[in-house]
C-alpha atoms as a PDB file:
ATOM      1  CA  UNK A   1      -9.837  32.359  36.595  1.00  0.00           C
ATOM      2  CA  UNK A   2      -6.761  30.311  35.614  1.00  0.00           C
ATOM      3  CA  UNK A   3      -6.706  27.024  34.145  1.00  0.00           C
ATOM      4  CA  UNK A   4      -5.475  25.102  37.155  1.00  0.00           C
ATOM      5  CA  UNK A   5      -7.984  26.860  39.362  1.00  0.00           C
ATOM      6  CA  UNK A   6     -10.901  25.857  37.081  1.00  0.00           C
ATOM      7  CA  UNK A   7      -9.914  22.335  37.509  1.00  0.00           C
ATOM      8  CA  UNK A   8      -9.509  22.417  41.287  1.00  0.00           C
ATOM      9  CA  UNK A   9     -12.917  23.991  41.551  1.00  0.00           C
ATOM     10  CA  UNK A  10     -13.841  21.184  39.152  1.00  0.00           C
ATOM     11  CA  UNK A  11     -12.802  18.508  41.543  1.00  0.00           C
ATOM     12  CA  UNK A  12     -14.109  20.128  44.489  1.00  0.00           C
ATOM     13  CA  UNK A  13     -17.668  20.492  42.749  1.00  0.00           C
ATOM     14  CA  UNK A  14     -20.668  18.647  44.263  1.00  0.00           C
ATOM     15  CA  UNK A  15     -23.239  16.653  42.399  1.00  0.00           C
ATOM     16  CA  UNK A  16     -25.820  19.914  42.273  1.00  0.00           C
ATOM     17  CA  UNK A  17     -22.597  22.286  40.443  1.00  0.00           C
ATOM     18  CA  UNK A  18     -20.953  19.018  38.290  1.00  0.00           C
ATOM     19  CA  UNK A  19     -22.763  19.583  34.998  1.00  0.00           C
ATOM     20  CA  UNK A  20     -21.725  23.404  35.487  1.00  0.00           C
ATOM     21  CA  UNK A  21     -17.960  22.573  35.520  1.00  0.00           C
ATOM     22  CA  UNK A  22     -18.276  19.754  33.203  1.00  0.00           C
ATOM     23  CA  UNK A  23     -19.443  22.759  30.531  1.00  0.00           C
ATOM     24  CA  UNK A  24     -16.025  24.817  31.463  1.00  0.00           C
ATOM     25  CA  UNK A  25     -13.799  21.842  31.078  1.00  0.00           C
ATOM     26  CA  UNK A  26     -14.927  20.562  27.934  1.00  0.00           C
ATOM     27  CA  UNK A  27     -14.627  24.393  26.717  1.00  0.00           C
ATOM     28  CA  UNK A  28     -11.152  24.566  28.145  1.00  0.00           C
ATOM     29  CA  UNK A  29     -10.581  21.108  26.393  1.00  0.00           C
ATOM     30  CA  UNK A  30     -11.313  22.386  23.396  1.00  0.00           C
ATOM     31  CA  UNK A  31      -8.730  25.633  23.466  1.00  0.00           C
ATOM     32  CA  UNK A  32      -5.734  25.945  22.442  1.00  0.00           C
ATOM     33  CA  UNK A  33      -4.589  27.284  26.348  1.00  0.00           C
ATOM     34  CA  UNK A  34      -6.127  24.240  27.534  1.00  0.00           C
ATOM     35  CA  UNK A  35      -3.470  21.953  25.882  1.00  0.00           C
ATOM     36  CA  UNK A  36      -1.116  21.992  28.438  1.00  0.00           C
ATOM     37  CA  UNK A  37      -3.148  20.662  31.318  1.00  0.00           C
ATOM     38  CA  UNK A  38      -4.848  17.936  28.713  1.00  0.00           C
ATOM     39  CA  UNK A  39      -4.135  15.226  31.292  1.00  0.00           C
ATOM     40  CA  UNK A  40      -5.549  17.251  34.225  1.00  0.00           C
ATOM     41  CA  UNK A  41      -8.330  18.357  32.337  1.00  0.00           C
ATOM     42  CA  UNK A  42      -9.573  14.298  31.722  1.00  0.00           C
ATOM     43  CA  UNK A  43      -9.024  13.560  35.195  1.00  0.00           C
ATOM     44  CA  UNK A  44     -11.869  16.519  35.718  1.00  0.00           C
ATOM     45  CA  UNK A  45     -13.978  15.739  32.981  1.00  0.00           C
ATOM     46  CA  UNK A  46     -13.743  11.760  33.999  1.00  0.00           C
ATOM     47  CA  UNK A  47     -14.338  12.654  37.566  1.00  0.00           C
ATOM     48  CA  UNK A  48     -17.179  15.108  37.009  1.00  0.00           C
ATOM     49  CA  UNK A  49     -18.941  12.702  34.413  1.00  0.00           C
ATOM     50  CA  UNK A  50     -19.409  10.133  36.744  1.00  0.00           C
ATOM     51  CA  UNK A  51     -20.823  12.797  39.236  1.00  0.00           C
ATOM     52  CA  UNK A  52     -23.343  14.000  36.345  1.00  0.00           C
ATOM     53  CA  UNK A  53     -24.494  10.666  35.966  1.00  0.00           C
ATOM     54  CA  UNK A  54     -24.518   9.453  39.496  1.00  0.00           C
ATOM     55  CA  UNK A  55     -27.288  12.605  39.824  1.00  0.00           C
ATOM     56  CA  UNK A  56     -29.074  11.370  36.834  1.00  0.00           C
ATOM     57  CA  UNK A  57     -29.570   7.833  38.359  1.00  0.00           C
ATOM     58  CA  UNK A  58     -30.567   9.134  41.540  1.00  0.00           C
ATOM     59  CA  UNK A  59     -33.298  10.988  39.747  1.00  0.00           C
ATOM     60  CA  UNK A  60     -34.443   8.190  37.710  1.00  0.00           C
ATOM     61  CA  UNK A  61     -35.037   6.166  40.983  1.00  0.00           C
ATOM     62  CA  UNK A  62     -36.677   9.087  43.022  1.00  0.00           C
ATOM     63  CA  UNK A  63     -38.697  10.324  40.234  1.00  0.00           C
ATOM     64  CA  UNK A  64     -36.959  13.717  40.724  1.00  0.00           C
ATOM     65  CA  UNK A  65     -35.393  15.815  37.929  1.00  0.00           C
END
């Protein structure tokens, strides 16, 4: 999967899949090939951060997790 379609599957992800695609963007991040889209690749993580903890919250108040 390319770069660009990681992060459009990223920003398409649901609260159940976000800590999933959080893992792949940090990785991509992290590379070299990953450079490029550095700006794209925040938006995701930023985005998909706020979903992961959004989850975590929710469980915290229903007891779940």
């Amino acid at each position: 999967m390319h770069i660009v379609d990681v992060i459009e599957q990223a920003m398409k992800s649901h609260d159940g899949k976000a800590a999933l695609w959080l893992q792949r963007i940090i990785i991509l991040q992290n590379a070299p090939e990953g450079r490029p889209h550095a700006r794209a690749l925040s938006v995701a993580k930023a985005y998909l951060e706020e979903l992961v903890s959004r989850r975590t919250d929710v469980e915290a108040d229903t007891g779940q997790g």
